[in-house]
Protein backbone atom coordinates (compact mmCIF):
# COMPACT_ATOMS: atom_id res chain seq x y z
CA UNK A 1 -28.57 -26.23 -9.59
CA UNK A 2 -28.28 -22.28 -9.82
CA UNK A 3 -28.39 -21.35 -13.68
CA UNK A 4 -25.28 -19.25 -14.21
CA UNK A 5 -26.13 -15.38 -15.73
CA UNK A 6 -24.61 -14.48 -18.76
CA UNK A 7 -21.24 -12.87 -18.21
CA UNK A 8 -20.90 -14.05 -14.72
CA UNK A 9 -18.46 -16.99 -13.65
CA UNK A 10 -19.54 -19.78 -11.29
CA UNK A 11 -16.24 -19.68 -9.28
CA UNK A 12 -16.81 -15.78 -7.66
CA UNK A 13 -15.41 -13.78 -10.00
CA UNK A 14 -17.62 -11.97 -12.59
CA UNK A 15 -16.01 -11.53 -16.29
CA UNK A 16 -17.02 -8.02 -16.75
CA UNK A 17 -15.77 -7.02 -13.02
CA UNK A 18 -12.24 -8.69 -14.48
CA UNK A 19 -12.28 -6.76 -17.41
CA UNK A 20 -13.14 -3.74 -15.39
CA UNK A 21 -10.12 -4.55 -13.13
CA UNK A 22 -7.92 -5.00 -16.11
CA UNK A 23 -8.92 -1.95 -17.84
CA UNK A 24 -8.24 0.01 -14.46
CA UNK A 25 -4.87 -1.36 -13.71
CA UNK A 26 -3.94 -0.39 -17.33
CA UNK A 27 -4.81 3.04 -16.94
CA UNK A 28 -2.14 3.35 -13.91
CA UNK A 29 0.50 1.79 -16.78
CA UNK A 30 -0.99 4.01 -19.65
CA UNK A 31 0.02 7.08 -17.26
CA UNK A 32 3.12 6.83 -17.19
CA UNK A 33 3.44 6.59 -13.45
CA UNK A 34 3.97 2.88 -13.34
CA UNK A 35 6.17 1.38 -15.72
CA UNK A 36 4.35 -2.28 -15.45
CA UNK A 37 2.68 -4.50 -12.65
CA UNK A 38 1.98 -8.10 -12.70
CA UNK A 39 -1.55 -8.71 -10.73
CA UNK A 40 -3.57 -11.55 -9.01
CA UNK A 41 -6.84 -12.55 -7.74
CA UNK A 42 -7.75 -16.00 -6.87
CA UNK A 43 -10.81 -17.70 -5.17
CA UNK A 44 -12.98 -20.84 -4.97
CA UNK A 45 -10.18 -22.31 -7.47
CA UNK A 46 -10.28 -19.72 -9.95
CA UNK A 47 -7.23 -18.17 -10.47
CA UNK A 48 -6.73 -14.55 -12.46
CA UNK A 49 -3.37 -12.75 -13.39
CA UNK A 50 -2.81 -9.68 -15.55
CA UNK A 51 0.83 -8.97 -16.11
CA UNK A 52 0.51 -4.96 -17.96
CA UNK A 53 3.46 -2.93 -18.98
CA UNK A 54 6.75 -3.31 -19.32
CA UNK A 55 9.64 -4.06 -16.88
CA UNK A 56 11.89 -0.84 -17.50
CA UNK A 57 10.25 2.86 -17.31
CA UNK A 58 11.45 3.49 -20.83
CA UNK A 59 9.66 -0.02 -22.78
CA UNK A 60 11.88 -2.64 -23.59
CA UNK A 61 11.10 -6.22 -21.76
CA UNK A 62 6.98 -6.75 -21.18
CA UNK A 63 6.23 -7.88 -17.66
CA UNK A 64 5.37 -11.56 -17.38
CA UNK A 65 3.76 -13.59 -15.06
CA UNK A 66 7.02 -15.32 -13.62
CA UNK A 67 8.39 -11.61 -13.17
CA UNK A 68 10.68 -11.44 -10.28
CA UNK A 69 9.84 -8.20 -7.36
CA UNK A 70 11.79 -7.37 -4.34
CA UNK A 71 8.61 -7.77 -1.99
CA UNK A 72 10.20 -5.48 0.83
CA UNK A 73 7.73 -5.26 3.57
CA UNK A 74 5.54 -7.92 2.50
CA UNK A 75 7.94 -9.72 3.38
CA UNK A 76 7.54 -9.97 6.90
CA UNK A 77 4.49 -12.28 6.99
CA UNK A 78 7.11 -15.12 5.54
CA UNK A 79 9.75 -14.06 7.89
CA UNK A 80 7.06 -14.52 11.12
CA UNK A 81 5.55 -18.15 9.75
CA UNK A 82 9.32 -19.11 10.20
CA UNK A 83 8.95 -18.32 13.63
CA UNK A 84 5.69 -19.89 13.87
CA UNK A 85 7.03 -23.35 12.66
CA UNK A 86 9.57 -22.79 15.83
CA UNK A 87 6.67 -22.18 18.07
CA UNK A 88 5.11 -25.34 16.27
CA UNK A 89 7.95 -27.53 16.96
CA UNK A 90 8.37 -26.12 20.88
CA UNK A 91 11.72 -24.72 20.11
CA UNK A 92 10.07 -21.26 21.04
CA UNK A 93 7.27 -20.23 23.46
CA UNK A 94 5.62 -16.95 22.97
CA UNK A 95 6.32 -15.28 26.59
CA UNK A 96 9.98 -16.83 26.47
CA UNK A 97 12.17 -13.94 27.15
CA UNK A 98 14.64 -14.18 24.27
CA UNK A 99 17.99 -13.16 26.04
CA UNK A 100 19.19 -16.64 25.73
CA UNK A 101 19.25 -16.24 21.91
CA UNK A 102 19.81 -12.73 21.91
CA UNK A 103 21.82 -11.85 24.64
CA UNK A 104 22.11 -8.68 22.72
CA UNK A 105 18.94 -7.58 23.97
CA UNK A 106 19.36 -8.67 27.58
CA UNK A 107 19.18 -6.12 30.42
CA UNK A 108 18.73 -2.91 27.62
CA UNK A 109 17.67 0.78 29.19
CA UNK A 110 15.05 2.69 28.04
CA UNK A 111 14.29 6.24 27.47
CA UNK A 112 12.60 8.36 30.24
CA UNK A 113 11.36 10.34 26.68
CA UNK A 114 11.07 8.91 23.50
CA UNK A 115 12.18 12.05 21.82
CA UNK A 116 14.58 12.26 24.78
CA UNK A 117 18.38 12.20 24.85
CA UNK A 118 19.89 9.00 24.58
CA UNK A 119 21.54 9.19 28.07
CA UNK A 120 18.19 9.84 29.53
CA UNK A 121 17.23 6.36 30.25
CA UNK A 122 15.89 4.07 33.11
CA UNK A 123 16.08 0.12 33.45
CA UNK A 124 14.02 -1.97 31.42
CA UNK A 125 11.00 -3.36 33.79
CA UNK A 126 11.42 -7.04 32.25
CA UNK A 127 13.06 -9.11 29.80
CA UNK A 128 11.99 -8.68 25.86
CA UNK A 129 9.86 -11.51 24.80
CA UNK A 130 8.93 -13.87 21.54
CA UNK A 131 6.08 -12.54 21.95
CA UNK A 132 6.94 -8.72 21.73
CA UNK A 133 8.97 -9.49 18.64
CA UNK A 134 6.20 -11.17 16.99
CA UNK A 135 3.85 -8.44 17.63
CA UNK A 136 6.04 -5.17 16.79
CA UNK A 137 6.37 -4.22 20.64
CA UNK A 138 9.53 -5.18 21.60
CA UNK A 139 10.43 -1.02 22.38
CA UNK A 140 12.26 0.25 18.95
CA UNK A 141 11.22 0.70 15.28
CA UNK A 142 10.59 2.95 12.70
CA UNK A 143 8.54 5.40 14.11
CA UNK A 144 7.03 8.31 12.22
CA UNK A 145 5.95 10.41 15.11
CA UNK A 146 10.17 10.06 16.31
CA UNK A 147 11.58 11.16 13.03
CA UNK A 148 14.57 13.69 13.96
CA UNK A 149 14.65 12.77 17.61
CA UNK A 150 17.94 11.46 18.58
CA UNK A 151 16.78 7.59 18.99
CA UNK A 152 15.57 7.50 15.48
CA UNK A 153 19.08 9.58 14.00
CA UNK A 154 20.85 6.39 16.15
CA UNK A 155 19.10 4.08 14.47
CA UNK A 156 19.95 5.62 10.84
CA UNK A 157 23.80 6.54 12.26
CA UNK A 158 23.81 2.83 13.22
CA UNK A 159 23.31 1.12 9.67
CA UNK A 160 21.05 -1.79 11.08
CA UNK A 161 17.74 -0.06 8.96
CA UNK A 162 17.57 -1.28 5.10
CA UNK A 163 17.52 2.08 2.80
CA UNK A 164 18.52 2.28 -0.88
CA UNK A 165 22.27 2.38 -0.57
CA UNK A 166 22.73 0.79 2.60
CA UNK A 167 23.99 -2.50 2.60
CA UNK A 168 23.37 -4.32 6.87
CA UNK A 169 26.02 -6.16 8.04
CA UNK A 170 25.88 -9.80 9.02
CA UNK A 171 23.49 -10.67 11.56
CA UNK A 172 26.03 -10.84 14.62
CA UNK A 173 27.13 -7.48 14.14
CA UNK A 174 23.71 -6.36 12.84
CA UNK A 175 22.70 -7.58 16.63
CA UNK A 176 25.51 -5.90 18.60
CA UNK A 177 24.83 -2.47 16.87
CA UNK A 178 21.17 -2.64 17.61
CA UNK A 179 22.16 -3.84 21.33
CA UNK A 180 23.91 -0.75 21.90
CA UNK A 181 21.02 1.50 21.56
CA UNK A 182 18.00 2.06 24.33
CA UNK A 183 14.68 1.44 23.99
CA UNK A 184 12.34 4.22 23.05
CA UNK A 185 9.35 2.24 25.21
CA UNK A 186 9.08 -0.51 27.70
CA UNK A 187 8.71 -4.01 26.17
CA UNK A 188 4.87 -4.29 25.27
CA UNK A 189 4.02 -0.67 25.64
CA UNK A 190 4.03 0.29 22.18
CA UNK A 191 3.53 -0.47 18.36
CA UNK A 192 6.19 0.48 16.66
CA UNK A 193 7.28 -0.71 12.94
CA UNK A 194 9.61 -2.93 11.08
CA UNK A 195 12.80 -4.05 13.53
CA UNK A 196 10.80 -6.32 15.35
CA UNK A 197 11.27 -8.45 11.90
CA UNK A 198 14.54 -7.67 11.21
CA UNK A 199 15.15 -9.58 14.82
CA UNK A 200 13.25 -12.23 14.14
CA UNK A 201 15.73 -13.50 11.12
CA UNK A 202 18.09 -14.01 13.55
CA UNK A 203 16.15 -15.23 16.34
CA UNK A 204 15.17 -18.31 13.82
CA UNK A 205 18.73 -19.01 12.52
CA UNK A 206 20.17 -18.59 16.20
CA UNK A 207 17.64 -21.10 17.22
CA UNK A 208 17.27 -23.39 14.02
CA UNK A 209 21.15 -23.60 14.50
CA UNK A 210 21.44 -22.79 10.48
CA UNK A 211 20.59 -19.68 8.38
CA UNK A 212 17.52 -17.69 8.45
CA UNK A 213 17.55 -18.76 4.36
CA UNK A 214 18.03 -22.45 5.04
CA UNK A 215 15.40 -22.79 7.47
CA UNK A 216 12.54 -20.82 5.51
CA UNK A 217 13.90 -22.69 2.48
CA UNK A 218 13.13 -26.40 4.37
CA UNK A 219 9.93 -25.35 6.41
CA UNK A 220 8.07 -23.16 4.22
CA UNK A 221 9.12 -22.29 0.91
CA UNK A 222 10.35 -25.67 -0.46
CA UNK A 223 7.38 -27.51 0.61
CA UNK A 224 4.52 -24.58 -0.76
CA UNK A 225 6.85 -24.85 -4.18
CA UNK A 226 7.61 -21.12 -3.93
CA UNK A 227 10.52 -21.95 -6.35
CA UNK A 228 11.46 -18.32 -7.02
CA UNK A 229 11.33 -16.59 -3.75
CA UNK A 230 14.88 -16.44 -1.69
CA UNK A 231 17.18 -13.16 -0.82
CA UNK A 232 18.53 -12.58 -3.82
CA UNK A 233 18.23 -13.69 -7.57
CA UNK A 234 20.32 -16.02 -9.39
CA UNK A 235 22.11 -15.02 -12.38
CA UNK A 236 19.43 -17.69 -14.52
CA UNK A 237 16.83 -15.77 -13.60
CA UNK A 238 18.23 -12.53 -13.41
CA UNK A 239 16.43 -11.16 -16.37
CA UNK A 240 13.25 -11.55 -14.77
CA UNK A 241 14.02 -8.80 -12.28
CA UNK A 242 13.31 -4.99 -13.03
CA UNK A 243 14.74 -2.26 -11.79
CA UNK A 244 13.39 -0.81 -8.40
CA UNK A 245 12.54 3.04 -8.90
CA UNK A 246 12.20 5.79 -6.29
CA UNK A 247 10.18 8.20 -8.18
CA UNK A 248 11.78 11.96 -7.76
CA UNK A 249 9.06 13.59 -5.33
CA UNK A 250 9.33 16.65 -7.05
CA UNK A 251 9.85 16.00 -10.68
CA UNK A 252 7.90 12.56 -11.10
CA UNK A 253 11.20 11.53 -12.61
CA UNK A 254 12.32 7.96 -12.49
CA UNK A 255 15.06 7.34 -10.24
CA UNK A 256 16.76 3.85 -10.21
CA UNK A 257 17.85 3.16 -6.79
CA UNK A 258 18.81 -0.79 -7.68
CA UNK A 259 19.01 -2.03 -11.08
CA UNK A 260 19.19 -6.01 -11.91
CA UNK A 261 22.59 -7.56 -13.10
CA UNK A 262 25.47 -6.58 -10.43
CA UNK A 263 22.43 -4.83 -7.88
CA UNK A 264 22.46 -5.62 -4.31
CA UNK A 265 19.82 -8.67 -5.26
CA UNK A 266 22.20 -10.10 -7.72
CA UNK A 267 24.44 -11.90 -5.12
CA UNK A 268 23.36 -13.53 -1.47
CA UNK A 269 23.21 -10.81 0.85
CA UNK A 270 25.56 -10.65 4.42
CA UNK A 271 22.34 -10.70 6.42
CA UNK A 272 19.25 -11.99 5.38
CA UNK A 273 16.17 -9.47 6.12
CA UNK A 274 13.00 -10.73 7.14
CA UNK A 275 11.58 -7.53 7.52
CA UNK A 276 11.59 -6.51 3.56
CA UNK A 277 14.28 -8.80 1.99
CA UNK A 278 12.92 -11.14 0.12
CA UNK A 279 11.87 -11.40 -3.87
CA UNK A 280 9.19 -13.57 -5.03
CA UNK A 281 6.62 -13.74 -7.75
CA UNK A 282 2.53 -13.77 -7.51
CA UNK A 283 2.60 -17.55 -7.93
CA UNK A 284 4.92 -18.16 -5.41
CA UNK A 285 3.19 -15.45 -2.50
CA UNK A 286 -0.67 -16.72 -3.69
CA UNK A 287 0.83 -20.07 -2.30
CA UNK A 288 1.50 -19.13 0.66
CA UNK A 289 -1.52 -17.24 1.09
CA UNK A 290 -3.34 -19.58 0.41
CA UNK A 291 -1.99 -22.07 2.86
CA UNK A 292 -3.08 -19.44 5.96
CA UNK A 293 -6.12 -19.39 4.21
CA UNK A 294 -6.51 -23.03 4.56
CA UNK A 295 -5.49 -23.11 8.18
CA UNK A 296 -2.12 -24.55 7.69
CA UNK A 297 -2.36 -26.91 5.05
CA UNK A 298 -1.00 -27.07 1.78
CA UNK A 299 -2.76 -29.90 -0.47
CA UNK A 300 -1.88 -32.88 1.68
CA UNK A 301 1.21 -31.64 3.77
CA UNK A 302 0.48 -29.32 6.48
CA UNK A 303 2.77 -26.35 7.00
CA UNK A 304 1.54 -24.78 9.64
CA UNK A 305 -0.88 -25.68 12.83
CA UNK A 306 -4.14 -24.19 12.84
CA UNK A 307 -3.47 -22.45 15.67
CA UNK A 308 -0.54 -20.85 14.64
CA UNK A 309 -2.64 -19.95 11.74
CA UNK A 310 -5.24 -18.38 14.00
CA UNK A 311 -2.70 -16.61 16.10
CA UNK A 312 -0.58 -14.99 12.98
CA UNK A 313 -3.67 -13.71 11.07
CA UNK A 314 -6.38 -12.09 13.84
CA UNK A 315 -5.27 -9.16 15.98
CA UNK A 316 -2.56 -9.60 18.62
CA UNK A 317 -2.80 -6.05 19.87
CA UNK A 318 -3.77 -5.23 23.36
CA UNK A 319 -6.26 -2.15 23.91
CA UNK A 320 -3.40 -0.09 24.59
CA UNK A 321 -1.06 -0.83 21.89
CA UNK A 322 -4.02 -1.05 19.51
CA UNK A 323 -4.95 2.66 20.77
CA UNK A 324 -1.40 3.74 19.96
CA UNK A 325 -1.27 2.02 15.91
CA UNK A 326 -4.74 3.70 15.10
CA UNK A 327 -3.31 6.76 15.90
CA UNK A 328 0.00 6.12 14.04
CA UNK A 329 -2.43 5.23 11.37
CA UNK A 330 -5.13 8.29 11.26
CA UNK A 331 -2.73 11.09 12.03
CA UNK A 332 0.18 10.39 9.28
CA UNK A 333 -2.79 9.14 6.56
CA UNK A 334 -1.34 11.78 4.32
CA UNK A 335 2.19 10.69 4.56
CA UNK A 336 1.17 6.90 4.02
CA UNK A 337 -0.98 7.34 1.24
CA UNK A 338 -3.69 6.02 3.18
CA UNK A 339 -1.68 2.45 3.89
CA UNK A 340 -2.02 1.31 7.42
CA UNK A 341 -5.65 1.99 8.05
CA UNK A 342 -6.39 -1.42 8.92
CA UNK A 343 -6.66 -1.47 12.89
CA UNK A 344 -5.31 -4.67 14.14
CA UNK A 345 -2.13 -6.42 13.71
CA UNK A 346 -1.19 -10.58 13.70
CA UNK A 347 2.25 -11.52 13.84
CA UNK A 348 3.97 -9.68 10.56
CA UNK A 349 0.82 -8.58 8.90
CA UNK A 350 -1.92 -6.31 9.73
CA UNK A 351 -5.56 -7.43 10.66
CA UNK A 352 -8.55 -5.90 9.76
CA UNK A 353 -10.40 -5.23 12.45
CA UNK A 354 -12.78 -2.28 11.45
CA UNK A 355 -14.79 -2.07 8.04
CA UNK A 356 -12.87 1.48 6.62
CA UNK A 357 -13.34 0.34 2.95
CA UNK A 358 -13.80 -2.83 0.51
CA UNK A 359 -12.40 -5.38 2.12
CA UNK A 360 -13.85 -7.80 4.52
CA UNK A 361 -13.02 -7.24 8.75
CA UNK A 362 -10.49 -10.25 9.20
CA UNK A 363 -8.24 -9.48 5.74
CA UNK A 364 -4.90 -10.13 6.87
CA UNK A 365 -1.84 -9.07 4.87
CA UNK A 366 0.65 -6.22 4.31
CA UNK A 367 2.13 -3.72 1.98
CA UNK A 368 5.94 -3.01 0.78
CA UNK A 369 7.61 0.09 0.28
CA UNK A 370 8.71 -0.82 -3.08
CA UNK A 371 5.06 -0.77 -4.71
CA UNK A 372 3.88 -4.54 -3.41
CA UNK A 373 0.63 -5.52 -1.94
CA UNK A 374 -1.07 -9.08 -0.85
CA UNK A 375 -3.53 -9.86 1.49
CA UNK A 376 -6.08 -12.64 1.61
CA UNK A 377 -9.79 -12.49 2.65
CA UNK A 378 -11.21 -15.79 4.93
CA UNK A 379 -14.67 -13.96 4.13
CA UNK A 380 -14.58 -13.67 0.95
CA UNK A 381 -11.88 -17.00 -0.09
CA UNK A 382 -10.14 -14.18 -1.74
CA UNK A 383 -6.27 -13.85 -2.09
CA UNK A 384 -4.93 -11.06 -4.44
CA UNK A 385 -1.26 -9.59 -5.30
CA UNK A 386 -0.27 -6.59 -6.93
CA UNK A 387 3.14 -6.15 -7.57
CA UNK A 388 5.21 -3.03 -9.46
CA UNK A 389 8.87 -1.96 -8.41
CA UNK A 390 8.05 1.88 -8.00
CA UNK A 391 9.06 2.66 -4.45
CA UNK A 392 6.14 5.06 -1.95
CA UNK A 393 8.41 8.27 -2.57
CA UNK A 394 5.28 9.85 -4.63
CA UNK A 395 1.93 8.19 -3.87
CA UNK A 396 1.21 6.81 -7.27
CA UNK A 397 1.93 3.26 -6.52
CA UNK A 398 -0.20 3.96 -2.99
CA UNK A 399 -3.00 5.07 -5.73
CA UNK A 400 -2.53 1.62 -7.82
CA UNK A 401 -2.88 -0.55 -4.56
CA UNK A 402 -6.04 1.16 -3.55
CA UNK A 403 -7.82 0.88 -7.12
CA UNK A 404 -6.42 -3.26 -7.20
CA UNK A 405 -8.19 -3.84 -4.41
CA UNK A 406 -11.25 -1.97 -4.94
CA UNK A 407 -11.56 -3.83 -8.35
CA UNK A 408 -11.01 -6.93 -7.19
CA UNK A 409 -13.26 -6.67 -4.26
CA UNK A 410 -15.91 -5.22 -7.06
CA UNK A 411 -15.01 -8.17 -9.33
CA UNK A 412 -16.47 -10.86 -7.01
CA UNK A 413 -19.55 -12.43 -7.76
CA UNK A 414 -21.31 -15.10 -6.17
């Protein structure tokens, strides 16, 4: 048996990198950029949380473990295992063109330009599939290269994209709206961001034949335990939720753009977003981390096929769209804070598929726009969560994701 070094753990994680990790993540809070976080690293077993800080900007409440975060885009990896358990069950194929669910999306035109006017526009050259949603190529999203072109003003004027302020209506007429606007590309030309998820919500409840809430309730969160992760927060548990803050970009100042009691989480929302609605805790998302990183399975139950498993976390990109997300990624580095730089992309996460910095080629996971990170590691065993409620309007919670993982990755010992 391997004699175990002073100061080093035998499960992967060495005390002094911990310590190091914790003493970094507290300078972020000691700034007074970041009001608190609550953090998590777990492998071989070993599990590791720091909750730093306090909930509001000006003190009060401490953050606590069982803290409550509006996850926004890390959502989507939930939202796309729902999907997966469809694809599971043979309710879904992948290259089933979806019109029968969404007839919204049957027959739609698409742009001769993508910066083009919105009457410029030629038939689409086949149907949309499961398979285009899944992957973020289904022809419209969030596209920073488009912003001010008339397609992306549309999408805005429309109300079917999730901003502070704007609350989407329910998912039928979330569906018509988006089924009156063209395409910007040809089904499975291009990577573009975010909608694709939106979609899939109602793809699953149109399907499942009952909300996009009930059915990842049953499937996936229910039987992983995630107790505290749904669309909106009780009024128990209320107190556990901060404020969200969009930092002023000029100032620094502290902006609330949702507060707790009587916010848009308080009460179940008209549509249910899988493409950044959902709040959760670290507990809760290391569980279901953990079950892709054991292929499926979740103690004895299995959630998920291996397969599935397989298919959500490598890269799902062909060479073409791949060529089109590393240059989303590399040319608008400084406006993502360096986020994105990653290569490939699963179903609702990204894929690492270059080495570009600590982590491991084959991380899978995502980043949220409201200072939320969690990825897992089938190199390294590792899954780790960093969660704050300071919005990407000033890159200092971009900063405090990149130093997390660096310190955990730094941490391991084996």
């Amino acid at each position: 048996m391997n004699k175990i070094a002073a100061g080093q753990s035998n499960k992967g994680f060495s005390e002094k990198g911990l310590r190091r990790m914790r003493d970094v993540l507290a300078r972020h809070v000691d700034s007074g950029k970041i009001p608190g976080l609550v953090a998590l690293v777990s492998r071989n077993g070993e599990t590791h949380v720091e909750a730093i800080g306090t909930m509001r900007h000006d003190g009060g409440t401490p953050m606590r473990r069982d803290t409550i975060f509006r996850m926004a885009s890390t959502s989507k990896m939930v939202g796309a295992a729902a999907v997966m358990v469809l694809l599971d069950d043979c309710k879904l194929h992948l290259d089933d063109p979806v019109d029968q669910w969404l007839p919204e999306l049957a027959n739609r035109q698409v742009l001769k330009r993508p910066d083009g006017p919105l009457d410029e526009a030629v038939p689409v050259r086949r149907p949309i599939t499961v398979r285009d949603l899944l992957t973020s190529t289904f022809g419209l999203g969030m596209d920073m290269t488009l912003m001010g072109s008339p397609i992306m003003n549309a999408i805005f004027e429309a109300g079917i994209y999730d901003t502070p302020g704007q609350e989407l209506p329910d998912p039928d007429e979330w569906m018509r709206r988006l089924g009156t606007l063209p395409l910007c590309y040809q089904p499975g030309e291009r990577w573009q961001y975010h909608l694709s998820n939106e979609v899939l919500g109602v793809l699953v409840a149109r399907v499942a034949g009952q909300t996009f809430e009930t059915f990842l309730r049953e499937r996936i969160l229910d039987p992983l335990g995630m107790k505290d992760t749904g669309f909106y927060v009780p009024e128990g548990k209320i107190d556990r939720l901060p404020p969200a803050y969009v930092p002023d970009p000029q100032t620094g100042g502290f902006i609330v753009w949702d507060e707790a009691a009587g916010g848009r989480y308080s009460k179940p929302p008209v549509f249910q977003a899988g493409g950044g609605g959902l709040l959760s805790t670290v507990d809760d998302y290391d569980a279901f981390l953990r079950m892709l990183l054991n292929q499926g399975m979740h103690g004895n139950e299995r959630i998920l096929s291996r397969p599935a498993v397989e298919l959500m976390t490598t890269n799902r990109l062909t060479p073409e769209q791949q060529a089109f997300r590393d240059d989303l990624a590399k040319n608008n580095v400084h406006l993502s804070h360096g986020q994105g730089q990653h290569g490939g992309w699963g179903f609702g996460m990204a894929v690492r598929t270059y080495r570009g910095d600590y982590a491991s080629i084959g991380q899978f996971g995502w980043d949220g726009g409201s200072g939320t990170s969690a990825y897992a590691d089938p190199d390294k065993q590792l899954t780790g969560i960093l969660l704050t409620q300071v919005g990407m309007s000033t890159p200092d919670s971009a900063h405090l994701i990149h130093d997390f993982w660096t310190m955990a990755y730094q941490a391991i010992e084996d």
